[in-house]
PDB file of N, CA and C in Angstrom:
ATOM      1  N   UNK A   1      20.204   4.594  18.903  1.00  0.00           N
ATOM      2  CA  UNK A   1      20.377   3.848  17.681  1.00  0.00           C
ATOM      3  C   UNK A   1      21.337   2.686  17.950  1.00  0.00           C
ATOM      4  N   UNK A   2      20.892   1.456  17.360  1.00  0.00           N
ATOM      5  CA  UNK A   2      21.762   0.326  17.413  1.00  0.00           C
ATOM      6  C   UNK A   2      22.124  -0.037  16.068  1.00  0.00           C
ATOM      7  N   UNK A   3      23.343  -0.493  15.908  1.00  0.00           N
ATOM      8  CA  UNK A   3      24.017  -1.056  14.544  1.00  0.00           C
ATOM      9  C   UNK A   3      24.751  -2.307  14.676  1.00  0.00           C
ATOM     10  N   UNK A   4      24.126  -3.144  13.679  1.00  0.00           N
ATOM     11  CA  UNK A   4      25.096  -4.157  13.764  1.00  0.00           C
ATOM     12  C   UNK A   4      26.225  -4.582  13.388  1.00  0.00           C
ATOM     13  N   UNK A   5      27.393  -4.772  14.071  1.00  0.00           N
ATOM     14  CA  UNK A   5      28.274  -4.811  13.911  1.00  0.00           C
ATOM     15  C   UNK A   5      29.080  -6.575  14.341  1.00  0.00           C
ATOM     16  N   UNK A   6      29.555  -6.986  13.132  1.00  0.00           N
ATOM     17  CA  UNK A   6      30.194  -8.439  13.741  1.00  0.00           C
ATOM     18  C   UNK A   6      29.117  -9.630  14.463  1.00  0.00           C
ATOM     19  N   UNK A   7      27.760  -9.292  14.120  1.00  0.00           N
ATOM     20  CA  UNK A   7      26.890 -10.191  14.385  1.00  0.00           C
ATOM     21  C   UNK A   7      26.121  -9.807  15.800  1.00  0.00           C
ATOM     22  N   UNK A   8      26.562  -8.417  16.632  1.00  0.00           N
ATOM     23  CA  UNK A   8      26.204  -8.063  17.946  1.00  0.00           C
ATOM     24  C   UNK A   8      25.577  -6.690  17.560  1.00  0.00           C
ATOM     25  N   UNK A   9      24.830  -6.140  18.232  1.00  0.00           N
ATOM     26  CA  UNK A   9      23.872  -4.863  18.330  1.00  0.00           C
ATOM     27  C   UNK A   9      25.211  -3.821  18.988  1.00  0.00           C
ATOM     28  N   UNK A  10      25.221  -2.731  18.217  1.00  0.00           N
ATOM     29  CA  UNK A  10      26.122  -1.912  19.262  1.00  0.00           C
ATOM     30  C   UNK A  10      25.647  -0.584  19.512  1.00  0.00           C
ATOM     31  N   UNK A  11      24.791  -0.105  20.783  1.00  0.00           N
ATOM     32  CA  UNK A  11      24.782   1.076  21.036  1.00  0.00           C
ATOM     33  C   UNK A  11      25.559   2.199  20.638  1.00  0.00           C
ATOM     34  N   UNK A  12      24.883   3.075  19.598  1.00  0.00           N
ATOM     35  CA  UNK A  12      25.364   4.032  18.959  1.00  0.00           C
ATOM     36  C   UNK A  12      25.351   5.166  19.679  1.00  0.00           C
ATOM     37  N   UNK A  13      26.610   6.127  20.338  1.00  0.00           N
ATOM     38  CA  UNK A  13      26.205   7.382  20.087  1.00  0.00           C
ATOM     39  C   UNK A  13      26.568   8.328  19.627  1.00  0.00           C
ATOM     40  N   UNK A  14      25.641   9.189  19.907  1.00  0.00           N
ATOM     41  CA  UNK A  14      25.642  11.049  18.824  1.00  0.00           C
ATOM     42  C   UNK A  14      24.762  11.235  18.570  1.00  0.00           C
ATOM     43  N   UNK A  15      23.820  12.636  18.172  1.00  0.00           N
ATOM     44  CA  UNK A  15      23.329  13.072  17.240  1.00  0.00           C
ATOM     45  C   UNK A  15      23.592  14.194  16.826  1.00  0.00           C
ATOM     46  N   UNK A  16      23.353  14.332  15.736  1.00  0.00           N
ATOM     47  CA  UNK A  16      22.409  12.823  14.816  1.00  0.00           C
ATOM     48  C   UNK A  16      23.457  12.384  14.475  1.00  0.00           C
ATOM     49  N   UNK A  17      22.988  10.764  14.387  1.00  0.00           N
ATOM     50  CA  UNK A  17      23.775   9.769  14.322  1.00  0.00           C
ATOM     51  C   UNK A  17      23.673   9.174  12.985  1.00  0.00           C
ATOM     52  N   UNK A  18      25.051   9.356  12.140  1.00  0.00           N
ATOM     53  CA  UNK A  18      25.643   9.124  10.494  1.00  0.00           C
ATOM     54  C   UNK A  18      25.364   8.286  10.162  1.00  0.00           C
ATOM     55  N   UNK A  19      25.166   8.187   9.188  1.00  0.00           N
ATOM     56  CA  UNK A  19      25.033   6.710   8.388  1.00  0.00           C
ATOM     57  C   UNK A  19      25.626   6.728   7.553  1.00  0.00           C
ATOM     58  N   UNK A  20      27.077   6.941   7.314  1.00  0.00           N
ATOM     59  CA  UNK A  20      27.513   6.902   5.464  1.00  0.00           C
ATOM     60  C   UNK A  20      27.049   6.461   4.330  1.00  0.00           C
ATOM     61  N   UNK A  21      26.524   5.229   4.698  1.00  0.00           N
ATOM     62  CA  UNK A  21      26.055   4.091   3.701  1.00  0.00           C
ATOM     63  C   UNK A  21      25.134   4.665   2.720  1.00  0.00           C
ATOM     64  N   UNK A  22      24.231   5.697   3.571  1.00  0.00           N
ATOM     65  CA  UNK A  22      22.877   6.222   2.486  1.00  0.00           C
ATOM     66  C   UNK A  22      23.392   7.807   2.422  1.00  0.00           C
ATOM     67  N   UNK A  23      24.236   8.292   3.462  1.00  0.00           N
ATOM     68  CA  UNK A  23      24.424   9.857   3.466  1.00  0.00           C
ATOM     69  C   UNK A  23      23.874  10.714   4.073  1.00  0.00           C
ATOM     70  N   UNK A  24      22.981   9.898   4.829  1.00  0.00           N
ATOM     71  CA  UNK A  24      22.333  11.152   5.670  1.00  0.00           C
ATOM     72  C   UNK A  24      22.748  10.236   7.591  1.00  0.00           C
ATOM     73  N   UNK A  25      21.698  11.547   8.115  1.00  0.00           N
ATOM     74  CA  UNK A  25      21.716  10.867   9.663  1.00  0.00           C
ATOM     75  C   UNK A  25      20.762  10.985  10.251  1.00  0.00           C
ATOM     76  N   UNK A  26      20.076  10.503  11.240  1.00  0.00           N
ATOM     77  CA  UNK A  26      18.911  10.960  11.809  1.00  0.00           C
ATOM     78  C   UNK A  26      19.333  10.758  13.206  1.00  0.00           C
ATOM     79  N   UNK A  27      18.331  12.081  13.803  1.00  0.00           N
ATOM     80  CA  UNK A  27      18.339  12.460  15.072  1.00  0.00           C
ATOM     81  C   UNK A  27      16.746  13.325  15.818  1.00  0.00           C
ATOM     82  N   UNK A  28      17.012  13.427  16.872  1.00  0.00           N
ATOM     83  CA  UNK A  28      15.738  14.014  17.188  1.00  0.00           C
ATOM     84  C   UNK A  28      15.734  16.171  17.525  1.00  0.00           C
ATOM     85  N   UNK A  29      14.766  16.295  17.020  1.00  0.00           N
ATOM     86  CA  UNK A  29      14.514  17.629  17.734  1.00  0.00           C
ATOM     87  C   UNK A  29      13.261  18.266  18.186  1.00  0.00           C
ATOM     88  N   UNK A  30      13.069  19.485  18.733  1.00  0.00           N
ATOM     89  CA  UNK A  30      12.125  19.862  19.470  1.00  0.00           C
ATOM     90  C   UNK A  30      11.073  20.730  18.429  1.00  0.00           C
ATOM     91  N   UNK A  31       9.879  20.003  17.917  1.00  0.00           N
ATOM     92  CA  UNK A  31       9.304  20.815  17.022  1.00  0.00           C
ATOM     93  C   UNK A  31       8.149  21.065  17.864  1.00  0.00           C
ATOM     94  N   UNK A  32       6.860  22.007  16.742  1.00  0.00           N
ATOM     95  CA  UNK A  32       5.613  21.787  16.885  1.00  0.00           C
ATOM     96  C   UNK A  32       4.829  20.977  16.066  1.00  0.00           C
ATOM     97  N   UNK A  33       3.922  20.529  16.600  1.00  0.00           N
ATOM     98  CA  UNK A  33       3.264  19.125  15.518  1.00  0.00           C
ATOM     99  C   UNK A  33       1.493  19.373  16.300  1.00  0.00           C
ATOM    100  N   UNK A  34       1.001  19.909  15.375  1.00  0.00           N
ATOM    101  CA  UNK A  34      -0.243  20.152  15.882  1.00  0.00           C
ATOM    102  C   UNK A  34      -0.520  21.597  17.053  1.00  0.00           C
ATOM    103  N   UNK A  35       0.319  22.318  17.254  1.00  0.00           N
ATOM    104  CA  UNK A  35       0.210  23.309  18.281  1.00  0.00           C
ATOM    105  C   UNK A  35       1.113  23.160  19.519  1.00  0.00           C
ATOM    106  N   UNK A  36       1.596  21.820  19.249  1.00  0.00           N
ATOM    107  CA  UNK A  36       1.600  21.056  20.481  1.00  0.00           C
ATOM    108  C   UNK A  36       3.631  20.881  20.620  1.00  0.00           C
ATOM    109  N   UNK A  37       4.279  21.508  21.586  1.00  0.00           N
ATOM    110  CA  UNK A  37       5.634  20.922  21.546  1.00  0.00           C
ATOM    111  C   UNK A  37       5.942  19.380  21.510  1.00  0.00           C
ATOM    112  N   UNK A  38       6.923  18.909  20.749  1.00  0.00           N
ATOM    113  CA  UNK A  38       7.057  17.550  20.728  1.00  0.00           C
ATOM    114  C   UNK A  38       7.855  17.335  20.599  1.00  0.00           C
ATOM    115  N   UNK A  39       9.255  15.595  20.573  1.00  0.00           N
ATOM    116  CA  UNK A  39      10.480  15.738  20.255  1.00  0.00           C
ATOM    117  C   UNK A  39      10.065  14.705  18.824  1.00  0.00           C
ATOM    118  N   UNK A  40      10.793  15.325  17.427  1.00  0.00           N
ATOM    119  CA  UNK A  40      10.797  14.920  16.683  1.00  0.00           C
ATOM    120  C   UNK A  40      11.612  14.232  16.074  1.00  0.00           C
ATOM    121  N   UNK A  41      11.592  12.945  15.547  1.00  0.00           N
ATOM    122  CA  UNK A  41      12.690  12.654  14.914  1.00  0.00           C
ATOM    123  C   UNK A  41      12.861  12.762  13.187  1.00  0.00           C
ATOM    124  N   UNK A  42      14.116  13.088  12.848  1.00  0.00           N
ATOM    125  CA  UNK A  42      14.402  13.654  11.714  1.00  0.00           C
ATOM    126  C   UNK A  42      15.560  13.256  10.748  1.00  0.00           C
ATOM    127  N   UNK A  43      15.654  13.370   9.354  1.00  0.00           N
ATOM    128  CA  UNK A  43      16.787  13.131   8.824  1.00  0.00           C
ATOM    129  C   UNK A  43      17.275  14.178   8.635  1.00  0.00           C
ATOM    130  N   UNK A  44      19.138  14.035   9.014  1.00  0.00           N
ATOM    131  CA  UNK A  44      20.009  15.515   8.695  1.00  0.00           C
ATOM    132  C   UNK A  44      20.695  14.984   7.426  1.00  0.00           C
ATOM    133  N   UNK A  45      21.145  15.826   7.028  1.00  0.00           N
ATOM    134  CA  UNK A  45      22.102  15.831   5.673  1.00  0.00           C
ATOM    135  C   UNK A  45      23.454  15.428   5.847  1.00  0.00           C
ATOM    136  N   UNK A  46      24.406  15.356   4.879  1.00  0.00           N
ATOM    137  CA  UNK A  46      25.757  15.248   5.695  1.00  0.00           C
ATOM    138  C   UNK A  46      26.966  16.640   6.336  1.00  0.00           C
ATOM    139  N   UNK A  47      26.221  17.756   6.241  1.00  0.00           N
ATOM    140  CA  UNK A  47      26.927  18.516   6.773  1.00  0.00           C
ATOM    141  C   UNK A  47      25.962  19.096   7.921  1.00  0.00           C
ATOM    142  N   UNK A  48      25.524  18.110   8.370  1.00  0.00           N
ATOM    143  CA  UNK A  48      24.618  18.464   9.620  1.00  0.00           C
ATOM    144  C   UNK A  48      23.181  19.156   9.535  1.00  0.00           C
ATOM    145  N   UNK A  49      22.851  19.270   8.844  1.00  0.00           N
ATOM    146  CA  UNK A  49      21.302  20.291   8.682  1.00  0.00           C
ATOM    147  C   UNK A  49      20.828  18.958   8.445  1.00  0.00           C
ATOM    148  N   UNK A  50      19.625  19.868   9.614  1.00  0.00           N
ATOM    149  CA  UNK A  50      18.287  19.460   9.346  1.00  0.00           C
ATOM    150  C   UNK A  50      17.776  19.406   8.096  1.00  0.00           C
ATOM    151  N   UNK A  51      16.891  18.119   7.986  1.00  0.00           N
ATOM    152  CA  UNK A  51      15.661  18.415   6.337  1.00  0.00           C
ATOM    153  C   UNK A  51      14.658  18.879   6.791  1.00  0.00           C
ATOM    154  N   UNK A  52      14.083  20.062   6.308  1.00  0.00           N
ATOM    155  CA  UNK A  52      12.926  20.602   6.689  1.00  0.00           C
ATOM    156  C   UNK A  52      11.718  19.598   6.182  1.00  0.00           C
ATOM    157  N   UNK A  53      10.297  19.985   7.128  1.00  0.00           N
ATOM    158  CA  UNK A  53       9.498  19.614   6.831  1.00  0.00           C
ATOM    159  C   UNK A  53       8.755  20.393   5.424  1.00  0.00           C
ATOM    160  N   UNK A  54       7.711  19.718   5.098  1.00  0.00           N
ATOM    161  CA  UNK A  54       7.057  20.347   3.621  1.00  0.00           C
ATOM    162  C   UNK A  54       6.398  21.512   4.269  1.00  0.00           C
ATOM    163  N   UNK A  55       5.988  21.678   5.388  1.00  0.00           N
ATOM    164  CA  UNK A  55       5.036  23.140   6.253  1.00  0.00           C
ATOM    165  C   UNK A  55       6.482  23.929   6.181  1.00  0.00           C
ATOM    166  N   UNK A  56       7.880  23.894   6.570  1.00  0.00           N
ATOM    167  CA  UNK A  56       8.886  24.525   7.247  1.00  0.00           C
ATOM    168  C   UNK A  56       9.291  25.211   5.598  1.00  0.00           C
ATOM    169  N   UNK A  57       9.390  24.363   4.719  1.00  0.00           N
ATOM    170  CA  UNK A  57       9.716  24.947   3.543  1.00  0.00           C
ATOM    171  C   UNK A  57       9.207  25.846   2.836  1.00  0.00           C
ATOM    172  N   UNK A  58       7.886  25.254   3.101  1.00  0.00           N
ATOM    173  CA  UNK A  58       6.711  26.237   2.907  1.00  0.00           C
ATOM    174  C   UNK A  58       7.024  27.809   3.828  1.00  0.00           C
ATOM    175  N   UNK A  59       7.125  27.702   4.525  1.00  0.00           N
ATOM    176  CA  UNK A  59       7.432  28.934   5.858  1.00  0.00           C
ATOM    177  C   UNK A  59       8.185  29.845   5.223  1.00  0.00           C
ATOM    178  N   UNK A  60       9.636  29.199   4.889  1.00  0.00           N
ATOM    179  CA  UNK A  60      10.748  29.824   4.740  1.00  0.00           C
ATOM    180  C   UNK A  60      10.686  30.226   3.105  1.00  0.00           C
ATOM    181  N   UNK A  61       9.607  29.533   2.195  1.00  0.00           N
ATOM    182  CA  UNK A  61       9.773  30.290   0.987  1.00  0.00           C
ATOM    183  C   UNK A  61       8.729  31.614   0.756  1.00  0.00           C
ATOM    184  N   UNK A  62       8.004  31.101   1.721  1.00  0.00           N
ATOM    185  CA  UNK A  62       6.835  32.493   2.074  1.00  0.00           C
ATOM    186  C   UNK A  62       7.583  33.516   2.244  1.00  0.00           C
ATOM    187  N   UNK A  63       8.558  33.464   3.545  1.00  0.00           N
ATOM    188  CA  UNK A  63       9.603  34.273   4.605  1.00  0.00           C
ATOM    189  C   UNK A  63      10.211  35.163   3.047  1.00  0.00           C
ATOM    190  N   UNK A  64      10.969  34.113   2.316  1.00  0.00           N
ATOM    191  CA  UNK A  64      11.856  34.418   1.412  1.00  0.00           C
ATOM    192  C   UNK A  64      11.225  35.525   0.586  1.00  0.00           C
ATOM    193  N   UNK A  65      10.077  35.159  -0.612  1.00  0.00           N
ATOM    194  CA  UNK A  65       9.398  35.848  -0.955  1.00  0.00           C
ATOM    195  C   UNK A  65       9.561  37.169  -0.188  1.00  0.00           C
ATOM    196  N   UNK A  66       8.731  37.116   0.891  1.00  0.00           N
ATOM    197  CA  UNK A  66       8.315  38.524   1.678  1.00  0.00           C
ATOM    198  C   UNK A  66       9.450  39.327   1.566  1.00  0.00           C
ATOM    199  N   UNK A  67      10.545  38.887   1.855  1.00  0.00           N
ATOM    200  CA  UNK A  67      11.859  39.911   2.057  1.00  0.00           C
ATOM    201  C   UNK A  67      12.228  40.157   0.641  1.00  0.00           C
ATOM    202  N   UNK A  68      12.030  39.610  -0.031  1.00  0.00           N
ATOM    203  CA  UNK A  68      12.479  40.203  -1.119  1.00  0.00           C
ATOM    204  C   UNK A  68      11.643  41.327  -2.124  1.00  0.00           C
ATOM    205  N   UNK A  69      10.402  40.836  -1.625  1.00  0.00           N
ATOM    206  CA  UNK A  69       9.386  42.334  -1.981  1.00  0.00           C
ATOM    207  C   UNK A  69       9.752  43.404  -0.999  1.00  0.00           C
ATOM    208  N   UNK A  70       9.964  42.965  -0.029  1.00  0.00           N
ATOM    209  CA  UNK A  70      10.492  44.606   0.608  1.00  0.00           C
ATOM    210  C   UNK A  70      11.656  44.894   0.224  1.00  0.00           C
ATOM    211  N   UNK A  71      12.727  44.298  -0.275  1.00  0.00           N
ATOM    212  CA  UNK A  71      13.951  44.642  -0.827  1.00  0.00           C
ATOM    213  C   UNK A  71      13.816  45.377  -2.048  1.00  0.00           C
ATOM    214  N   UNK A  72      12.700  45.010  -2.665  1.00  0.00           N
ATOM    215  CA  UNK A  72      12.387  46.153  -4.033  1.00  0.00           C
ATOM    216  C   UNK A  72      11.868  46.997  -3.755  1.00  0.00           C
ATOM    217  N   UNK A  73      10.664  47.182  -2.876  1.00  0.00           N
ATOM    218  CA  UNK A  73      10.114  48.630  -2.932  1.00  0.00           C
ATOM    219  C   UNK A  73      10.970  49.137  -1.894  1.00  0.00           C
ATOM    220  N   UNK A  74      11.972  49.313  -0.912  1.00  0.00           N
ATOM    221  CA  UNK A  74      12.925  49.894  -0.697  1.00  0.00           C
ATOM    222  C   UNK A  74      13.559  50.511  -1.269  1.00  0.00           C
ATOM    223  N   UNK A  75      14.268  49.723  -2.759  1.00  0.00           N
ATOM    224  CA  UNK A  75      15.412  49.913  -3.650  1.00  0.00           C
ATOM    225  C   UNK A  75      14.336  50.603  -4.814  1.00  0.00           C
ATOM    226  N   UNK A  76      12.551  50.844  -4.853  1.00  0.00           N
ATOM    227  CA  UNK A  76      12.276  51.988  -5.488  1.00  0.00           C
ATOM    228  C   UNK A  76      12.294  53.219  -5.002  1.00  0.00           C
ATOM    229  N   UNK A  77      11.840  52.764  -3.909  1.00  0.00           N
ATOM    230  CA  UNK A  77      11.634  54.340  -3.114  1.00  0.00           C
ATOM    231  C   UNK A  77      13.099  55.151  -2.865  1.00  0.00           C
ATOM    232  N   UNK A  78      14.257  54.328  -2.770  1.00  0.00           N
ATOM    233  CA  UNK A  78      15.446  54.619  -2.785  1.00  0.00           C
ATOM    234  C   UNK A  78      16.292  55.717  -4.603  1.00  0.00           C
ATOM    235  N   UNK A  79      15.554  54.996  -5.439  1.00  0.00           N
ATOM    236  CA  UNK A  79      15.414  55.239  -6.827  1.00  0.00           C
ATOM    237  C   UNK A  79      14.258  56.691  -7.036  1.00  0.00           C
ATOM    238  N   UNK A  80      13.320  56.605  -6.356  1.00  0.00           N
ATOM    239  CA  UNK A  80      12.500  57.704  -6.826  1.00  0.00           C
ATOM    240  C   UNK A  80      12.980  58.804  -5.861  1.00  0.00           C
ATOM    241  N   UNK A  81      13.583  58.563  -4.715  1.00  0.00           N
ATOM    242  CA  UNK A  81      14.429  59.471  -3.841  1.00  0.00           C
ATOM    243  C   UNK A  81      15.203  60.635  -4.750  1.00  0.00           C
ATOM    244  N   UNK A  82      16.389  59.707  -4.990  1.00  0.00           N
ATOM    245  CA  UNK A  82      17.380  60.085  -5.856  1.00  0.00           C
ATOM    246  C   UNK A  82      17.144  60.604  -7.212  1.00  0.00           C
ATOM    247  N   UNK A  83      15.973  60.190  -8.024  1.00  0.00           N
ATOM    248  CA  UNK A  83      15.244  61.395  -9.096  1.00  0.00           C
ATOM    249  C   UNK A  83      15.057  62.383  -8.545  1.00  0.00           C
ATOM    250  N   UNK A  84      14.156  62.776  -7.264  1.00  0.00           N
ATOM    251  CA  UNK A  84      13.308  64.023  -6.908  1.00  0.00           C
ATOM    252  C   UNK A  84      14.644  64.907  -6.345  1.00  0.00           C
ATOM    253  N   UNK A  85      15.642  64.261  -6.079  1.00  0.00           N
ATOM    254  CA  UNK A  85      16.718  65.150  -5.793  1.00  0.00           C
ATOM    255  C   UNK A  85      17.580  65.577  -6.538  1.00  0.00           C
ATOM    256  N   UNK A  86      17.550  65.040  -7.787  1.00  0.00           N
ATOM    257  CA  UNK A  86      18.034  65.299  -9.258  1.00  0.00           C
ATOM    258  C   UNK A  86      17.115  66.674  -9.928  1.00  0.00           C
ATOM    259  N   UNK A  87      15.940  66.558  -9.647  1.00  0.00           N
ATOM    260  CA  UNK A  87      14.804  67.805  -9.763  1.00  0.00           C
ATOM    261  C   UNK A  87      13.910  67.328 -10.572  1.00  0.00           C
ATOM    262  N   UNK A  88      13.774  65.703 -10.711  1.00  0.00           N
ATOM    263  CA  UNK A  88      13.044  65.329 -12.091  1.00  0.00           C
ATOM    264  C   UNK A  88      11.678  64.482 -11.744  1.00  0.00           C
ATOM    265  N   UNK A  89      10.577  65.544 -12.166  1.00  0.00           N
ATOM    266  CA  UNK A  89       9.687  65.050 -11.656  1.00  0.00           C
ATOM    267  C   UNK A  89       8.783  63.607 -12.066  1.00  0.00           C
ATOM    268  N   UNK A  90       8.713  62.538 -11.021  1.00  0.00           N
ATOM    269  CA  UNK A  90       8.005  61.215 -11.295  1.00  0.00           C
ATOM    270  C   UNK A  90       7.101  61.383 -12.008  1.00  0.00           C
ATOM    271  N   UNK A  91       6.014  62.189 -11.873  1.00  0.00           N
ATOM    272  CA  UNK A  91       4.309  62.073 -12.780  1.00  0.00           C
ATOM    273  C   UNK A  91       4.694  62.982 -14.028  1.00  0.00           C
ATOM    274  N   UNK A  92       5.676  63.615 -14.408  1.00  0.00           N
ATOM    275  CA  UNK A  92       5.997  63.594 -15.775  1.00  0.00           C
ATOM    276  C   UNK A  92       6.265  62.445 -16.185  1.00  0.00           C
ATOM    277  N   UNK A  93       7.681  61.851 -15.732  1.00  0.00           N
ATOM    278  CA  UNK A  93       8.369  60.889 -16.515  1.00  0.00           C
ATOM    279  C   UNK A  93       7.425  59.280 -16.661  1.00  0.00           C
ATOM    280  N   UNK A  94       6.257  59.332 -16.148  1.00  0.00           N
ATOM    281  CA  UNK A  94       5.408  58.597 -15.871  1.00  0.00           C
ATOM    282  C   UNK A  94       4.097  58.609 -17.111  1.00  0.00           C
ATOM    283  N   UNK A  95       3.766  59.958 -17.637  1.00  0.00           N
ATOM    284  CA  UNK A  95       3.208  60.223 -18.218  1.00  0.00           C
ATOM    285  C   UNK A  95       3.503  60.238 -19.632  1.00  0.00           C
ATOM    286  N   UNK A  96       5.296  60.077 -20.001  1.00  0.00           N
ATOM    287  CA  UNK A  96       5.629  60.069 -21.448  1.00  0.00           C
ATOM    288  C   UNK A  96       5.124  58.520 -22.197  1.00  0.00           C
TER     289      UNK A  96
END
């Protein structure tokens, strides 16, 4: 990255490399893009993260979802545990 500074180009480095002005930074990283490894370039935020892509968000709210359905039927089966050991049977209390 070059910036101008005082009327001259000045080789920037870092990454990703800041920009205060707008708040973010861009830099490159190693994605997939088609199947295919590639180096990507990207905008980070100002505390350094990456912005995900619209597929990556997608990923991670799928991801999210998923864990949290297993976090409930865990926390039933954990619940119907603790009835049957109480002595109280499910397909009654199911049936009122």
């Amino acid at each position: 990255m070059y910036k101008l500074e005082n009327g001259v180009y000045q080789l920037q480095i870092g990454e990703p490399y800041r920009m205060p002005e707008v708040g973010l930074g861009i830099g490159r990283y190693r994605g997939l893009v088609g199947g295919l490894s590639q180096e990507i370039l990207s905008w980070y935020d100002a505390t350094g993260d990456r912005e995900l892509t619209p597929e990556e968000r997608e990923t991670q709210r799928t991801e999210q979802e998923r864990q949290a359905k297993e976090q409930a039927e865990q926390r039933v089966e954990q619940l119907e545990e603790m009835l049957r050991s109480q002595g109280i049977e499910l397909d009654r209390l199911l049936d009122v």
